[in-house]
Protein backbone atom coordinates (compact mmCIF):
# COMPACT_ATOMS: atom_id res chain seq x y z
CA UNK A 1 -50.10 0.11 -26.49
CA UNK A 2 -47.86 -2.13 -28.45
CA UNK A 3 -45.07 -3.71 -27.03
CA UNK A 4 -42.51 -2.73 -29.66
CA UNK A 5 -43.31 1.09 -28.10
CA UNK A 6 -42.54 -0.11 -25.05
CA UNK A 7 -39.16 -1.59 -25.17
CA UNK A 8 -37.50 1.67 -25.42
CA UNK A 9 -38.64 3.33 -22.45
CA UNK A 10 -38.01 -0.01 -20.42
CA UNK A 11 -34.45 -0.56 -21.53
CA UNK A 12 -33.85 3.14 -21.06
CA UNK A 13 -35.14 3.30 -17.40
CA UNK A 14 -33.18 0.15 -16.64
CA UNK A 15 -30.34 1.22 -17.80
CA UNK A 16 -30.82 4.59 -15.90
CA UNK A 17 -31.78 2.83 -12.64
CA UNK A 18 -28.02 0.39 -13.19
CA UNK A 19 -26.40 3.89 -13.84
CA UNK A 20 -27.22 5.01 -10.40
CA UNK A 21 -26.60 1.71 -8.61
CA UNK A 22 -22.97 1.54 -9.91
CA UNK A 23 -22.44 5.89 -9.03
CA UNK A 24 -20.15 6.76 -7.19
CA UNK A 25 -21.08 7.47 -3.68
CA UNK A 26 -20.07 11.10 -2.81
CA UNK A 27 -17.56 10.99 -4.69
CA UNK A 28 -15.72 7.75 -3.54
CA UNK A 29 -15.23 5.19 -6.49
CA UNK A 30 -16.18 2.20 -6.70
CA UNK A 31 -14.05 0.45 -9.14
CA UNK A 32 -10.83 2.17 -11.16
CA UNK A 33 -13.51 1.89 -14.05
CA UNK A 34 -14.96 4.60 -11.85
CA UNK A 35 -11.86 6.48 -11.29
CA UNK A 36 -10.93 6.39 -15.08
CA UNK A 37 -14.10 8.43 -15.53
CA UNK A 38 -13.19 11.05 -12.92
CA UNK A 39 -10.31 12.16 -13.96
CA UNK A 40 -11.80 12.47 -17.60
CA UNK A 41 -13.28 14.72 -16.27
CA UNK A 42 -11.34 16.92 -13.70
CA UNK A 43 -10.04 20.12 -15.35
CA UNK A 44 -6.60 20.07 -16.53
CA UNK A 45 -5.07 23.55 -15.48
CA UNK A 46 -1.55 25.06 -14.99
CA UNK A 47 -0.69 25.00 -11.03
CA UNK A 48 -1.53 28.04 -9.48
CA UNK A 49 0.27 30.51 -7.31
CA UNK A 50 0.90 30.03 -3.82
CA UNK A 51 0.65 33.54 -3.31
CA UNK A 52 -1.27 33.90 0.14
CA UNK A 53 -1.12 30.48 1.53
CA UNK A 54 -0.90 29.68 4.98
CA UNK A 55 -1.81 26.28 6.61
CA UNK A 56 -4.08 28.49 8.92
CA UNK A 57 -6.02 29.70 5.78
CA UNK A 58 -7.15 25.64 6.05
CA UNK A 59 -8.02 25.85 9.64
CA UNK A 60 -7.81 21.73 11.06
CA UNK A 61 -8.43 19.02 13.80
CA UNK A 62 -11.67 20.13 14.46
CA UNK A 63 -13.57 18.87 17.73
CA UNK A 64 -15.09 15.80 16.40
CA UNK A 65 -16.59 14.96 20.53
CA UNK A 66 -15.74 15.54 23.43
CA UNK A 67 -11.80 16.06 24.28
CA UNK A 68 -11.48 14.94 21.03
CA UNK A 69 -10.25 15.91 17.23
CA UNK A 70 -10.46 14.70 13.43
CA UNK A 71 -6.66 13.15 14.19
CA UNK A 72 -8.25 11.28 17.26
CA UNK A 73 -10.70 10.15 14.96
CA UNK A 74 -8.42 9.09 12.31
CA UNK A 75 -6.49 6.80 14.57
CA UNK A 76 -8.82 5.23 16.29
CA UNK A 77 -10.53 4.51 12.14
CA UNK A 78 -6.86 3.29 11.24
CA UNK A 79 -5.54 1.39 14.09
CA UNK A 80 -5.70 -2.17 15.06
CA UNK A 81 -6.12 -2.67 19.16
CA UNK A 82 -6.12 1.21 19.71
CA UNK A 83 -6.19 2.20 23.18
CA UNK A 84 -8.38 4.94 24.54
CA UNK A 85 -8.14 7.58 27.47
CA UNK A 86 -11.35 9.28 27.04
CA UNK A 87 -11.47 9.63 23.38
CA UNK A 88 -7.64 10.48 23.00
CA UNK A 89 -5.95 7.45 21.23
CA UNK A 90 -2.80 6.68 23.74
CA UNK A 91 -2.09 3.30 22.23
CA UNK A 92 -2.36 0.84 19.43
CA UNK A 93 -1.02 -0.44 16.11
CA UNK A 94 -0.68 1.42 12.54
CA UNK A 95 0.78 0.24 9.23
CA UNK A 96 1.74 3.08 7.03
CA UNK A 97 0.17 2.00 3.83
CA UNK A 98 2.76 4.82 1.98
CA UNK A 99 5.84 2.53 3.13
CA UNK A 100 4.38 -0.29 5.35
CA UNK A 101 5.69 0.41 8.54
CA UNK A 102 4.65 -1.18 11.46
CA UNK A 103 3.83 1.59 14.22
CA UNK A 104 2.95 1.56 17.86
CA UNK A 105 3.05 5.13 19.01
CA UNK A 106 0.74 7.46 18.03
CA UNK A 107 3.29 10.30 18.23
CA UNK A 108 4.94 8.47 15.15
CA UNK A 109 1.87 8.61 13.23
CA UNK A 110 0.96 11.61 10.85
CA UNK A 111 -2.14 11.81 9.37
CA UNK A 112 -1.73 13.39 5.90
CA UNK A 113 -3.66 14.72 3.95
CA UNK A 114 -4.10 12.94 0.89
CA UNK A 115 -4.26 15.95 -1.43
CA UNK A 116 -2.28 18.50 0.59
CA UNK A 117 -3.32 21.83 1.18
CA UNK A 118 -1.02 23.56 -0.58
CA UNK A 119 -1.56 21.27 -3.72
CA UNK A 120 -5.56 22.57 -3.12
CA UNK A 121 -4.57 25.39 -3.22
CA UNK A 122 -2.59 25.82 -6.45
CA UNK A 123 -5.37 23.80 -7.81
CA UNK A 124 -8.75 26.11 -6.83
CA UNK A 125 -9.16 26.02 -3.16
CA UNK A 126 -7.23 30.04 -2.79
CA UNK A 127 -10.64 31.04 -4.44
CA UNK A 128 -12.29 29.46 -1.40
CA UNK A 129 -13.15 30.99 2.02
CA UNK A 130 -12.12 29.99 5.44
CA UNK A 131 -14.88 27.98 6.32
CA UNK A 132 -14.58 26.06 3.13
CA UNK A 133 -10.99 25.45 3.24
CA UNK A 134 -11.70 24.10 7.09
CA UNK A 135 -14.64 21.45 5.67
CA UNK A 136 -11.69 20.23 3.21
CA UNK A 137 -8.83 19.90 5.62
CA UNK A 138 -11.11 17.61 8.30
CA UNK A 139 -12.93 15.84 5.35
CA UNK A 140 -14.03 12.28 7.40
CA UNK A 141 -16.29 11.33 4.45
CA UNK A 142 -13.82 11.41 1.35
CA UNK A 143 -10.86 9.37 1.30
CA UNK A 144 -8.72 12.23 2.32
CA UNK A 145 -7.43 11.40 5.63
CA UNK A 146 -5.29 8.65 6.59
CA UNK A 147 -2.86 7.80 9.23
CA UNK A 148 0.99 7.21 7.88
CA UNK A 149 4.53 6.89 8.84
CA UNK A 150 5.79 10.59 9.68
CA UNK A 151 8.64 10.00 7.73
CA UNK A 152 6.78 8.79 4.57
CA UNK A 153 4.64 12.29 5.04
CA UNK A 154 7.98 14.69 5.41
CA UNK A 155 9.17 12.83 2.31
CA UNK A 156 5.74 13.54 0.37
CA UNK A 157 5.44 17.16 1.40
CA UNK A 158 2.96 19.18 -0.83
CA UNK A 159 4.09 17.13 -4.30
CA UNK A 160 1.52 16.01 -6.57
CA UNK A 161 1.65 11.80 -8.00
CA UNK A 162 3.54 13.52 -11.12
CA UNK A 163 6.09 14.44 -8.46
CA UNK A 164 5.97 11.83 -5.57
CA UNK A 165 4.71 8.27 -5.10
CA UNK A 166 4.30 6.22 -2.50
CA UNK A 167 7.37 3.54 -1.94
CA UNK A 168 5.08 0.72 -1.36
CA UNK A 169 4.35 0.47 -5.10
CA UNK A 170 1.35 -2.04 -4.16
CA UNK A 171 -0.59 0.97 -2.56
CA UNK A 172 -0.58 3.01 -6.03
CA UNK A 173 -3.89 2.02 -6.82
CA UNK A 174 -5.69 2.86 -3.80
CA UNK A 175 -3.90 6.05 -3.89
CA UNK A 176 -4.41 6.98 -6.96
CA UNK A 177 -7.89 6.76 -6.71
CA UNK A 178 -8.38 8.49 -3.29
CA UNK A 179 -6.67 11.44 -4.82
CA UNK A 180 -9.15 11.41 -7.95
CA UNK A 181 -11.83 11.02 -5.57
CA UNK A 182 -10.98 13.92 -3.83
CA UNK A 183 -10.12 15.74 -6.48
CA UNK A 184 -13.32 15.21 -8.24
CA UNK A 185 -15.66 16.11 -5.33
CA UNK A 186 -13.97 19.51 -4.33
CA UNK A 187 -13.94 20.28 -7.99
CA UNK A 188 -9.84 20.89 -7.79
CA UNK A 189 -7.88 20.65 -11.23
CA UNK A 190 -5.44 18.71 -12.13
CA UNK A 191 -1.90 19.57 -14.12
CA UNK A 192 -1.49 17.63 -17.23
CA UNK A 193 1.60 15.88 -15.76
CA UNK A 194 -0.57 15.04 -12.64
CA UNK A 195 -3.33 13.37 -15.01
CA UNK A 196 -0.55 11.37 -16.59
CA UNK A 197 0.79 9.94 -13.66
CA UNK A 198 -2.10 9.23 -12.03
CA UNK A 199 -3.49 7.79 -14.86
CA UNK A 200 -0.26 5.31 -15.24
CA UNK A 201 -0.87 4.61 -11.43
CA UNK A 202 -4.56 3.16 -12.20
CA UNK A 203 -2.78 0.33 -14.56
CA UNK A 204 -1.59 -1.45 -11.22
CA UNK A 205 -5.21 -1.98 -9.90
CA UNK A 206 -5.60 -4.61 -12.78
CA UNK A 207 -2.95 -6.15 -10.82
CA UNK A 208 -4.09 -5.84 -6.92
CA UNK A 209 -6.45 -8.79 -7.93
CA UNK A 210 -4.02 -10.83 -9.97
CA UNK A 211 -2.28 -13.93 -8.63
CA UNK A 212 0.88 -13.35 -6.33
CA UNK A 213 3.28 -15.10 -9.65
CA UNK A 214 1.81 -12.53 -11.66
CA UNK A 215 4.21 -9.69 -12.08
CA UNK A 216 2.94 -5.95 -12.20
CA UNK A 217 4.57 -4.21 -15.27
CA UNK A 218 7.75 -1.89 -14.75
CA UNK A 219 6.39 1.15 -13.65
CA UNK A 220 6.51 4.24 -16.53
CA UNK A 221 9.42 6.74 -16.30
């Protein structure tokens, strides 16, 4: 066969096989290049109703061991020099990466979820059942769960990026792309105010890598 027939099909499987190498791992990006694409691709839909909701409908803390939960599990993942009674976490130290407090009780941390509940579901997950709802609310694997200041949760609530951001302006990135992240793998929608701010909110992870003299632009809005 000649070599000009070749060429094609080479250059096509190797660009296939560098496709998968640079996929994102169930769901979790690897780069905001990565992030950009999911959103592109979430649905943009009006908010839904929260007609029916109930924070039991997203049933939470599951036994992850024994004597133990998802929270445990969380702050033991988060913490620097946690402490251990069994497998409850009774000790230990936790910066809020929402407003970079420095914590040392595990009764002042909260462990939010990154896309709340309610936002899921005003954004697909009332279609859901039970059991479904329950595999979202203790989701280890995505970037969904992450141990915060209490008062930095109370202030977020159930508000979207459109509506709330983090204080520590040098966490936007991250955040922003955990939410896409999650958003993308449960197959949630996204308001068209929502896409806008979280698209904004990817511009500062140009800057995470920049040199400290280099100054972020003014934030839109």
């Amino acid at each position: 066969m000649r070599l000009h027939r070749l060429v094609p099909g080479l250059l096509a499987a190797a660009l296939a096989v560098g496709a998968a190498a640079c996929a994102p791992v169930d769901g979790i990006p690897s780069s905001a290049a990565d992030s950009n694409d999911q959103l592109a691709q979430l649905t943009v839909a009006e908010s839904g109703a929260m007609r029916g909701y109930s924070r039991a409908r997203f049933p939470h803390w599951r036994k992850a061991g024994e004597n133990c939960d998802v929270r445990d599990k969380v702050l033991e993942r988060d913490g620097t020099n946690v402490r251990l009674k069994g497998c409850d976490v009774v000790g230990g130290v936790w910066v809020s990466r929402y407003d970079s407090k420095r914590l040392t009780a595990p009764g002042d941390v909260d462990i939010d979820h990154i896309v709340p509940l309610a936002n899921a579901w005003r954004s697909g997950a009332d279609k859901w059942d039970d059991d479904k709802r329950s595999d979202f609310a203790n989701d280890l694997t995505r970037p969904q769960l992450i141990a915060v200041s209490a008062s930095s949760n109370r202030s977020k609530g159930d508000q979207d990026p459109a509506q709330w951001k983090p204080p520590n302006q040098a966490s936007w990135c991250q955040y922003a792309q955990d939410w896409i992240a999650v958003k993308a793998y449960w197959r949630l929608t996204v308001t068209i105010g929502e896409k806008a701010a979280l698209t904004d909110m990817l511009e500062r992870c140009r800057w995470t890598s920049s040199s400290p003299s280099t100054s972020p632009p003014a934030p839109a809005g």
